[in-house]
Protein backbone atom coordinates (compact mmCIF):
# COMPACT_ATOMS: atom_id res chain seq x y z
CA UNK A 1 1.77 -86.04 120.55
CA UNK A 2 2.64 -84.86 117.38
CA UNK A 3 2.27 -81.20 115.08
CA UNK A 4 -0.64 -81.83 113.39
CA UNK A 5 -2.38 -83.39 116.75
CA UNK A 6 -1.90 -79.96 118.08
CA UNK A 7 -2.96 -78.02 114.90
CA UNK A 8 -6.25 -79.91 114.78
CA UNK A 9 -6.86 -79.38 118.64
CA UNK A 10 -6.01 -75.64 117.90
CA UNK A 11 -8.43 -75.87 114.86
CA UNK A 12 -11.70 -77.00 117.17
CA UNK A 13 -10.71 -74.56 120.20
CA UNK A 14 -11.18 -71.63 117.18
CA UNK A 15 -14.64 -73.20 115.76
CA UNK A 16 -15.95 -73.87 119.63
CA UNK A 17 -14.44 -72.94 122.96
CA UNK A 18 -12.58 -69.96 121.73
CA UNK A 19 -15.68 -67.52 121.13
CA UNK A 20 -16.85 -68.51 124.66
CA UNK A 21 -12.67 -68.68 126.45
CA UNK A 22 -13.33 -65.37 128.43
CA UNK A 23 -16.42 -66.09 130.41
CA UNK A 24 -15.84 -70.07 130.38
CA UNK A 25 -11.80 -70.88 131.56
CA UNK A 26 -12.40 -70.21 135.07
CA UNK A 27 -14.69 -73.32 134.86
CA UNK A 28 -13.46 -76.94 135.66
CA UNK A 29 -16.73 -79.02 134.80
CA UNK A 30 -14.65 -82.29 134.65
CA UNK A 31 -12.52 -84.73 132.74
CA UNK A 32 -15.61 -85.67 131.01
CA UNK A 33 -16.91 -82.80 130.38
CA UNK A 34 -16.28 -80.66 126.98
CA UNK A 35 -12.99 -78.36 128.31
CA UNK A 36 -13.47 -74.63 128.90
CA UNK A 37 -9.82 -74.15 127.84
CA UNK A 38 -7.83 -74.23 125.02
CA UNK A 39 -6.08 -77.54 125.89
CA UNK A 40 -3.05 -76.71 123.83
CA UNK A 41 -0.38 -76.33 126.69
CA UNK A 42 1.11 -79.73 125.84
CA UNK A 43 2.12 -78.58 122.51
CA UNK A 44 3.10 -75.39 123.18
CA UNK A 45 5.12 -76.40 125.68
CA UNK A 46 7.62 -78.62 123.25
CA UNK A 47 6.79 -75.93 120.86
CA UNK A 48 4.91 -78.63 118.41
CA UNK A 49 2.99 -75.38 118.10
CA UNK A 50 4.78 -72.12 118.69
CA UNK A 51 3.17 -69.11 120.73
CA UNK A 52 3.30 -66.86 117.50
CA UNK A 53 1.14 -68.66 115.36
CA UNK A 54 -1.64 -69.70 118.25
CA UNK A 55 -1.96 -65.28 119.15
CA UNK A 56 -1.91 -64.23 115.15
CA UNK A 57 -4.55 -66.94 114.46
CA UNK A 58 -6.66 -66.18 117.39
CA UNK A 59 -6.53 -62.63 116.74
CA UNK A 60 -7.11 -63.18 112.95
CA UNK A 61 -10.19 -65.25 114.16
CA UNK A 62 -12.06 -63.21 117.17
CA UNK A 63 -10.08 -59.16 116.97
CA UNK A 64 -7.91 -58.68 119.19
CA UNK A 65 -10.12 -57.28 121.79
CA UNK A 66 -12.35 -60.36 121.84
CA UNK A 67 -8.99 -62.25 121.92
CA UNK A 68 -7.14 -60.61 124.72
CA UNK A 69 -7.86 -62.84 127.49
CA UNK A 70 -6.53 -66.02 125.42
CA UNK A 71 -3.89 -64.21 124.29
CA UNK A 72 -2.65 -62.75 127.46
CA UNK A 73 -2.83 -66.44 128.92
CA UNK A 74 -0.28 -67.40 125.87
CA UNK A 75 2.17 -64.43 127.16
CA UNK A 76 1.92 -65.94 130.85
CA UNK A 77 3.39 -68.60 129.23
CA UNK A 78 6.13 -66.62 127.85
CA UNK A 79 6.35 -63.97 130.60
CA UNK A 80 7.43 -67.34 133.09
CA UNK A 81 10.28 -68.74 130.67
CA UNK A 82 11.56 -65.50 130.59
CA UNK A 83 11.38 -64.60 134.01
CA UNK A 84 12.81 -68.45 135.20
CA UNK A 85 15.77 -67.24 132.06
CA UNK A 86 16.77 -64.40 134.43
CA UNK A 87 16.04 -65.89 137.65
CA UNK A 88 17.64 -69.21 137.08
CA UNK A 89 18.01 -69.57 140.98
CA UNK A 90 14.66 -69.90 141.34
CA UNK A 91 15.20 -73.14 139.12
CA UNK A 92 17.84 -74.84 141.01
CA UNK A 93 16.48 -73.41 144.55
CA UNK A 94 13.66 -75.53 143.66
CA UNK A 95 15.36 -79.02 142.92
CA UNK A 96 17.45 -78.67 145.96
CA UNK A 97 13.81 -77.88 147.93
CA UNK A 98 12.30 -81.25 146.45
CA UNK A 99 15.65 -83.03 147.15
CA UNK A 100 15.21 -82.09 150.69
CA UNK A 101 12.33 -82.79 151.13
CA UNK A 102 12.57 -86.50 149.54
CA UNK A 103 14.84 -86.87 152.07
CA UNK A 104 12.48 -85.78 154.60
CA UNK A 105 9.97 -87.94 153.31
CA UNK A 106 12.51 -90.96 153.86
CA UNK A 107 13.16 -89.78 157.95
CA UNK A 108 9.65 -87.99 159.13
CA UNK A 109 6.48 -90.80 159.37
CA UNK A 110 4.01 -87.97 159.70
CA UNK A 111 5.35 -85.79 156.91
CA UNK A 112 5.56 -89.29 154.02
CA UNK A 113 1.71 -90.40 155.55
CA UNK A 114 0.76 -87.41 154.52
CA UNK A 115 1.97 -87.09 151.42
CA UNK A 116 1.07 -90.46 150.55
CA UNK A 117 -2.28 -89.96 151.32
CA UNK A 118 -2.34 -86.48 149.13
CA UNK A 119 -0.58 -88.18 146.05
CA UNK A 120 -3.05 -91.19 146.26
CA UNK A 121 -6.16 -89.36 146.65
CA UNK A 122 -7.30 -90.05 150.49
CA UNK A 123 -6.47 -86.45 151.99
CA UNK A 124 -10.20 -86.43 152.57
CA UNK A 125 -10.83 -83.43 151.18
CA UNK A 126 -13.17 -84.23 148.23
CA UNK A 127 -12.17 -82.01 145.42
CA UNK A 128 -8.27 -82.22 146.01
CA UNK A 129 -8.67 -86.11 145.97
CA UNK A 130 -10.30 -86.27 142.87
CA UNK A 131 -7.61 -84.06 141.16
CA UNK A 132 -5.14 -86.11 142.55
CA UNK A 133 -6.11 -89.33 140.76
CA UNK A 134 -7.66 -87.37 137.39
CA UNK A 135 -3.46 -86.20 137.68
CA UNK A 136 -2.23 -89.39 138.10
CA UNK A 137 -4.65 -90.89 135.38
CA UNK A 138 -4.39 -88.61 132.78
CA UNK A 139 -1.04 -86.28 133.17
CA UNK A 140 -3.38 -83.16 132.98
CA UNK A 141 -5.50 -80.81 135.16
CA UNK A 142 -7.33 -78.11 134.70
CA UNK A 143 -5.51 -75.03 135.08
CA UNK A 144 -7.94 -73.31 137.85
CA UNK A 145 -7.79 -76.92 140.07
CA UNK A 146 -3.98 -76.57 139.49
CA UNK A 147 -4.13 -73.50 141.37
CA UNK A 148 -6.44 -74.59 144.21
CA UNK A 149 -4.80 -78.13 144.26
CA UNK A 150 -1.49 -76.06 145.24
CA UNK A 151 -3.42 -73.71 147.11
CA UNK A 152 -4.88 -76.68 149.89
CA UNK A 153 -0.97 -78.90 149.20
CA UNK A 154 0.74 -75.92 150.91
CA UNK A 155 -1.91 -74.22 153.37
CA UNK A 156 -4.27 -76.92 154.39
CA UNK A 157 -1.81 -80.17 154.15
CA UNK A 158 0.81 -77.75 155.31
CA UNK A 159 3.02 -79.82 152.81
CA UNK A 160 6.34 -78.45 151.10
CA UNK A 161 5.53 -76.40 148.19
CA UNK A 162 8.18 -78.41 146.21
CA UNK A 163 6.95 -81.54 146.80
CA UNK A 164 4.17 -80.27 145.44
CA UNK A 165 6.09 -78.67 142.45
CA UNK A 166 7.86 -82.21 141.94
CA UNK A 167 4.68 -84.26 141.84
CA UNK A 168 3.32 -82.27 139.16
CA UNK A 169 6.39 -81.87 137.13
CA UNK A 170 6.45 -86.11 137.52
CA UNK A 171 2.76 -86.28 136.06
CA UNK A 172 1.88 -83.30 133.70
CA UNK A 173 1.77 -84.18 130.28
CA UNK A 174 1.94 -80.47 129.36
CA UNK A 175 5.01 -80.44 132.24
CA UNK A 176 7.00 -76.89 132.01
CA UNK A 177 9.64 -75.84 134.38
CA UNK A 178 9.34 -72.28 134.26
CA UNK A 179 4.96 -72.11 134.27
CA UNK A 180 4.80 -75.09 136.57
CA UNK A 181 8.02 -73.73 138.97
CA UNK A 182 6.57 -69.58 139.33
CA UNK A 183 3.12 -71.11 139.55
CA UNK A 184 3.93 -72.94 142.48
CA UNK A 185 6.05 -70.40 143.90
CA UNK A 186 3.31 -67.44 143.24
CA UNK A 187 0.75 -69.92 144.89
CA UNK A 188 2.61 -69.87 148.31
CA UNK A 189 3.40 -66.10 148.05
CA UNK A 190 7.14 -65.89 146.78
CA UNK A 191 7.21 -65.32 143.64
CA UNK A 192 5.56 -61.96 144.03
CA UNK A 193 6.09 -61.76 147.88
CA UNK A 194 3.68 -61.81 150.59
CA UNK A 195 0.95 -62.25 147.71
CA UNK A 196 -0.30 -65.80 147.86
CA UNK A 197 -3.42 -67.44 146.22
CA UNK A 198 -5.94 -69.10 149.05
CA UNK A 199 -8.44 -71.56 147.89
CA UNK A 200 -11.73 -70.86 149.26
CA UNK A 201 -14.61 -73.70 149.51
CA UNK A 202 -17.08 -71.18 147.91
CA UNK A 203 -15.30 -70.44 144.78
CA UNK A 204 -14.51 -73.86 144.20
CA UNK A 205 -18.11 -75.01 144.91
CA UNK A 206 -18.94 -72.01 142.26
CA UNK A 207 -16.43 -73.01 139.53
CA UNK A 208 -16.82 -76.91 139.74
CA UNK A 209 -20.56 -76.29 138.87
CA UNK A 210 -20.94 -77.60 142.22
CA UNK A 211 -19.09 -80.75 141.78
CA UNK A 212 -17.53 -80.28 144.89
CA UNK A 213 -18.04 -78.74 148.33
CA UNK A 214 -15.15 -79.19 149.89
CA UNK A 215 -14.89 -78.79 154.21
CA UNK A 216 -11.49 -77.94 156.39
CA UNK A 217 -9.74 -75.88 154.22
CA UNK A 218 -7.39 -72.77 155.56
CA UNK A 219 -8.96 -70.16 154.34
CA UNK A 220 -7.04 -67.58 156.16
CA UNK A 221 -3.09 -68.86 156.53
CA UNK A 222 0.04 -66.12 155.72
CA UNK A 223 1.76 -66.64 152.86
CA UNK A 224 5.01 -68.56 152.83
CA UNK A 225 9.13 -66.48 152.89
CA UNK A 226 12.27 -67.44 152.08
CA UNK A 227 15.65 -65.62 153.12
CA UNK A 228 16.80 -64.67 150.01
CA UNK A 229 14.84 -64.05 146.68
CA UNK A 230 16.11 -65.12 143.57
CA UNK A 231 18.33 -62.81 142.40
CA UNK A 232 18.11 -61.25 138.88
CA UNK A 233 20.95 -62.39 136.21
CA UNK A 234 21.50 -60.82 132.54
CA UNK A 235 19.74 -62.40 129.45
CA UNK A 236 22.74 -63.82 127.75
CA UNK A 237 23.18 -63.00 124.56
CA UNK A 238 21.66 -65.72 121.40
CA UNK A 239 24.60 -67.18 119.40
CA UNK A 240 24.99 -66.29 115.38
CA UNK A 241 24.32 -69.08 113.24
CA UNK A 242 27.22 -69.80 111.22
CA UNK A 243 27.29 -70.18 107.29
CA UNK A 244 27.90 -73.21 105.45
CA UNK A 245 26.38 -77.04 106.90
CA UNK A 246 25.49 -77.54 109.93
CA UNK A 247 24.04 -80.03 112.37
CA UNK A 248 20.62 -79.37 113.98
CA UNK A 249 20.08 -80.57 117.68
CA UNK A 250 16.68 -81.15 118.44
CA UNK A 251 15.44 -81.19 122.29
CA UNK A 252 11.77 -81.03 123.79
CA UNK A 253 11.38 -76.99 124.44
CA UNK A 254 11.55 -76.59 120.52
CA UNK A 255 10.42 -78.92 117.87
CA UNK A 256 9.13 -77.17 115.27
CA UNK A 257 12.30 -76.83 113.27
CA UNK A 258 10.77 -75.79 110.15
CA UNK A 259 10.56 -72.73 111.48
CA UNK A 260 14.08 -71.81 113.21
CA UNK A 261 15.83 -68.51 112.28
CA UNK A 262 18.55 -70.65 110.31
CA UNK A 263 19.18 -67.40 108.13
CA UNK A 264 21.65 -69.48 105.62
CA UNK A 265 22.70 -72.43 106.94
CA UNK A 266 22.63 -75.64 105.65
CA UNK A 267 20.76 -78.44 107.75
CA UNK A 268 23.13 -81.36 106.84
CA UNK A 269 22.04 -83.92 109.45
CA UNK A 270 19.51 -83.94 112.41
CA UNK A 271 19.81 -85.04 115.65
CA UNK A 272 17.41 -85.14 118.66
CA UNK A 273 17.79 -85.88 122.55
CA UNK A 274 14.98 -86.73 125.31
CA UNK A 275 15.84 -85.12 128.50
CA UNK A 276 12.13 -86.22 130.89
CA UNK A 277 12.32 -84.69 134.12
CA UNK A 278 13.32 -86.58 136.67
CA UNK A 279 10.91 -89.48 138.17
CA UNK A 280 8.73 -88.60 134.96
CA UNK A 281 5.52 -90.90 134.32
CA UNK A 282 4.84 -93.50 131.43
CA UNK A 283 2.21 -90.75 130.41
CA UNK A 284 4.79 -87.97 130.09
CA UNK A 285 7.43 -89.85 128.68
CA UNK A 286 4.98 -91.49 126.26
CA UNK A 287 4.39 -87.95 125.48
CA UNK A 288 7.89 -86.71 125.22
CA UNK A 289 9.08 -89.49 123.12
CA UNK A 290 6.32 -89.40 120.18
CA UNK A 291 6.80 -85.49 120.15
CA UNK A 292 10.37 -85.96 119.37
CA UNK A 293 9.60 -88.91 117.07
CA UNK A 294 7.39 -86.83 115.35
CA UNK A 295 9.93 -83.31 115.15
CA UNK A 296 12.91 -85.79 113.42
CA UNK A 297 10.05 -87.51 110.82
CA UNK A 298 9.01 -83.40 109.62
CA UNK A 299 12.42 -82.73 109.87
CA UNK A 300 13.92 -85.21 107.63
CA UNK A 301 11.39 -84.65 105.08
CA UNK A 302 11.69 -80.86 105.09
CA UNK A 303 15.53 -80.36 105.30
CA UNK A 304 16.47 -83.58 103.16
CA UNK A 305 18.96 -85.07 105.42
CA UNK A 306 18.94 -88.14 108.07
CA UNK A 307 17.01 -87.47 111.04
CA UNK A 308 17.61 -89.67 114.35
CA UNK A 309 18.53 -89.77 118.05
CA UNK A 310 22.07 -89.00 119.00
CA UNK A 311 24.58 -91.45 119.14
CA UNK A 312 28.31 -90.63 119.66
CA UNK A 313 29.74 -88.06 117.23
CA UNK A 314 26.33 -87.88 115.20
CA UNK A 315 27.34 -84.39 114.40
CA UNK A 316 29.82 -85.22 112.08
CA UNK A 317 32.02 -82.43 112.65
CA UNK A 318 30.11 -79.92 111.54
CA UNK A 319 29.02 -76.81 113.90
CA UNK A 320 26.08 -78.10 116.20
CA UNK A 321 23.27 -75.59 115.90
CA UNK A 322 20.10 -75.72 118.18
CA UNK A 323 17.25 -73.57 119.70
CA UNK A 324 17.50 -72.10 122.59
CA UNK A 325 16.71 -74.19 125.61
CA UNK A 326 15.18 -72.31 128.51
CA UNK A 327 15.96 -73.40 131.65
CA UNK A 328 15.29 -76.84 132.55
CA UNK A 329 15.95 -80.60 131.96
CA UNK A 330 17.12 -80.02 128.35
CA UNK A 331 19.48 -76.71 129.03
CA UNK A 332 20.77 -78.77 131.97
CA UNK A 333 22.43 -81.66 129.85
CA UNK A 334 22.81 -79.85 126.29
CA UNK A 335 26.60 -80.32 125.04
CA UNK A 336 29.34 -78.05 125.22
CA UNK A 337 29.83 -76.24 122.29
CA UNK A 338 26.71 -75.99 121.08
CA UNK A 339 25.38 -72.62 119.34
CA UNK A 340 22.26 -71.61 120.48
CA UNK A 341 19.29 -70.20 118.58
CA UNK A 342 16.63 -67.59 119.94
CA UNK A 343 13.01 -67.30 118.55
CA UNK A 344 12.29 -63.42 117.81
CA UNK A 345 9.19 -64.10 119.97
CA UNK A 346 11.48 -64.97 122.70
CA UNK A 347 14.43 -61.96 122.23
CA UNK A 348 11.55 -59.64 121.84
CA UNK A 349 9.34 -60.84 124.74
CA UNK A 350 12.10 -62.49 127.46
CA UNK A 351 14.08 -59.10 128.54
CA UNK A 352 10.27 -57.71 129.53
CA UNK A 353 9.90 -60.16 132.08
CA UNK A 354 12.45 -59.51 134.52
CA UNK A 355 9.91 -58.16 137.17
CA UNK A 356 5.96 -59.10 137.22
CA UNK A 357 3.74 -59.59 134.69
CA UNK A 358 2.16 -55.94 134.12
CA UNK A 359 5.18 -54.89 132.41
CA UNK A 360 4.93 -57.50 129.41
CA UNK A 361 1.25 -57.76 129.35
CA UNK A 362 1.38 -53.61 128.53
CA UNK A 363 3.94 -54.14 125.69
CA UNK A 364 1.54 -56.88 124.06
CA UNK A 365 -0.15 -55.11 121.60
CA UNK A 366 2.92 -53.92 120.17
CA UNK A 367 4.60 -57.13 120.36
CA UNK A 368 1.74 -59.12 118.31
């Protein structure tokens, strides 16, 4: 999992899948089949590869009208850390959900046989158990079996959606709070309320090539409520980064550092933390580890100063500097004190997606 592992993926999505992404994405042919997608969600999400440079090279490559579907699946991306940044409720509503429902799983016999049997593959419903053990496998599904996975966890299995949320979160290499969190919450209807996404045995028959042909599915439920909505908060403001030497805190929602707004500063040491979510595979913390490994190596070499893993006062006394962790594992444990960076990507993009999607998606053109 390093930078140039995600460059060279991005490099064969532009010379193969990219001309075809429109008409081909919806497709899930497989794990052995060539993907239909870009495949690039695992660095973008620790920002090995940064949202910026993926749009202006895709656009450079195909226009921007043959690029607009790839491009507006980039700003989903950004549209969900930005919405989870002002909705951090919907963040910590969630933990407490899975919490609970561990619990529940340790006191209810029908509700842990069940989810056994959905996390191990023997729900009985063909497709759903294969993407369960591709997931458990190989830390990645396809983003249109994501969807229908959650689709039949919440309205067939009549399982809690945050559960389901957890269990991905534990397995995904490409793992992100804020896409994986909405997603799950816009699959059961809550995120944009009373508007839910139903897996239907004919589309999936149609978009697996046939693959599968799944029987007993709910075709028809209501979408899920919840009392009270996350409520909106205020973006807070990005921190100034001071003159003079700093130290540079690395975490996994940003390791590109070569490319941080800086402005003057002077990178005099380098320090990096691993916060995995919680109950995280080998596969993802593989993942998360070499990613980091890889950020301190390019940063060493391109700032000139020692590059490790924390230990106690690392820092040296010098102003701690980092990026700006959305919410999640890393913003949840980063120090006190720290002054915190924000991409222009993000402080452009972020305040536009306070409400759906349609708002940001209209302002794209201008923002790229």
């Amino acid at each position: 999992m390093t930078r140039a592992a995600g460059l060279e993926r991005f490099a064969a999505f532009l010379a193969n899948e990219g001309a075809e992404y429109a008409g081909s994405r919806n497709f899930d042919l497989g794990p052995q089949a060539r993907s239909t997608t870009s495949a690039l969600s695992p660095y973008l999400r620790r920002r090995l590869i940064t949202e910026d440079e993926v749009v202006a090279a895709a656009v450079a490559a195909f226009g921007y009208e043959d690029a607009e579907k790839f491009v507006s699946e980039v700003f989903w991306r950004t549209y969900f850390k930005g919405h989870l940044e002002t909705h951090p409720a919907a963040w910590t509503g969630y933990l407490a959900l899975a919490a609970e429902g561990h619990e529940r799983l340790a006191t209810e016999p029908g509700l842990r046989r069940t989810y056994t049997a959905a996390t191990e593959g023997r729900s009985g419903i063909d497709c759903f158990d294969a993407w369960a053990l591709e997931l458990v496998e190989t830390g990645w599904l396809h983003n249109h079996a994501r969807m229908w996975f959650a689709s039949i966890w919440i309205f067939t299995l009549r399982l809690p959606w945050a559960l389901g949320a957890d269990f991905f979160m534990r397995q995904l290499v490409d793992g992100d709070p804020a896409s994986n969190t909405l997603s799950w919450r816009w699959v059961a209807g809550l995120h944009t309320r009373g508007k839910h996404y139903v897996a239907r045995a004919e589309n999936i028959r149609r978009y697996t090539d046939g693959r599968f042909d799944p029987v007993g599915l709910d075709e028809y439920p209501d979408a899920l409520d919840e009392p009270m909505p996350p409520r909106e908060v205020l973006l807070p403001p990005a921190d100034a980064v001071p003159d003079g030497e700093v130290a540079l805190l690395l975490h996994l929602d940003d390791l590109y550092p070569e490319s941080l707004p800086l402005g003057t500063a002077r990178v005099a040491c380098v320090g990096g933390f691993v916060a995995h979510a919680d109950g995280a595979s080998e596969l993802v913390k593989a993942a998360d580890e070499a990613a980091m490994a890889d950020a301190l190596v390019r940063a060493e070499a391109y700032f000139g100063c020692p590059a490790s893993l924390i230990e106690k006062d690392w820092f040296g006394g010098l102003p701690i500097v980092t990026a700006s962790a959305p919410v999640g594992p890393s913003a949840m444990v980063l120090p006190q004190g720290c002054l915190r960076l924000r991409r222009a990507w993000d402080e452009q993009a972020w305040p536009l997606a306070t409400g759906g999607y349609s708002r940001l998606r209209k302002a794209i053109p201008r923002l790229i």
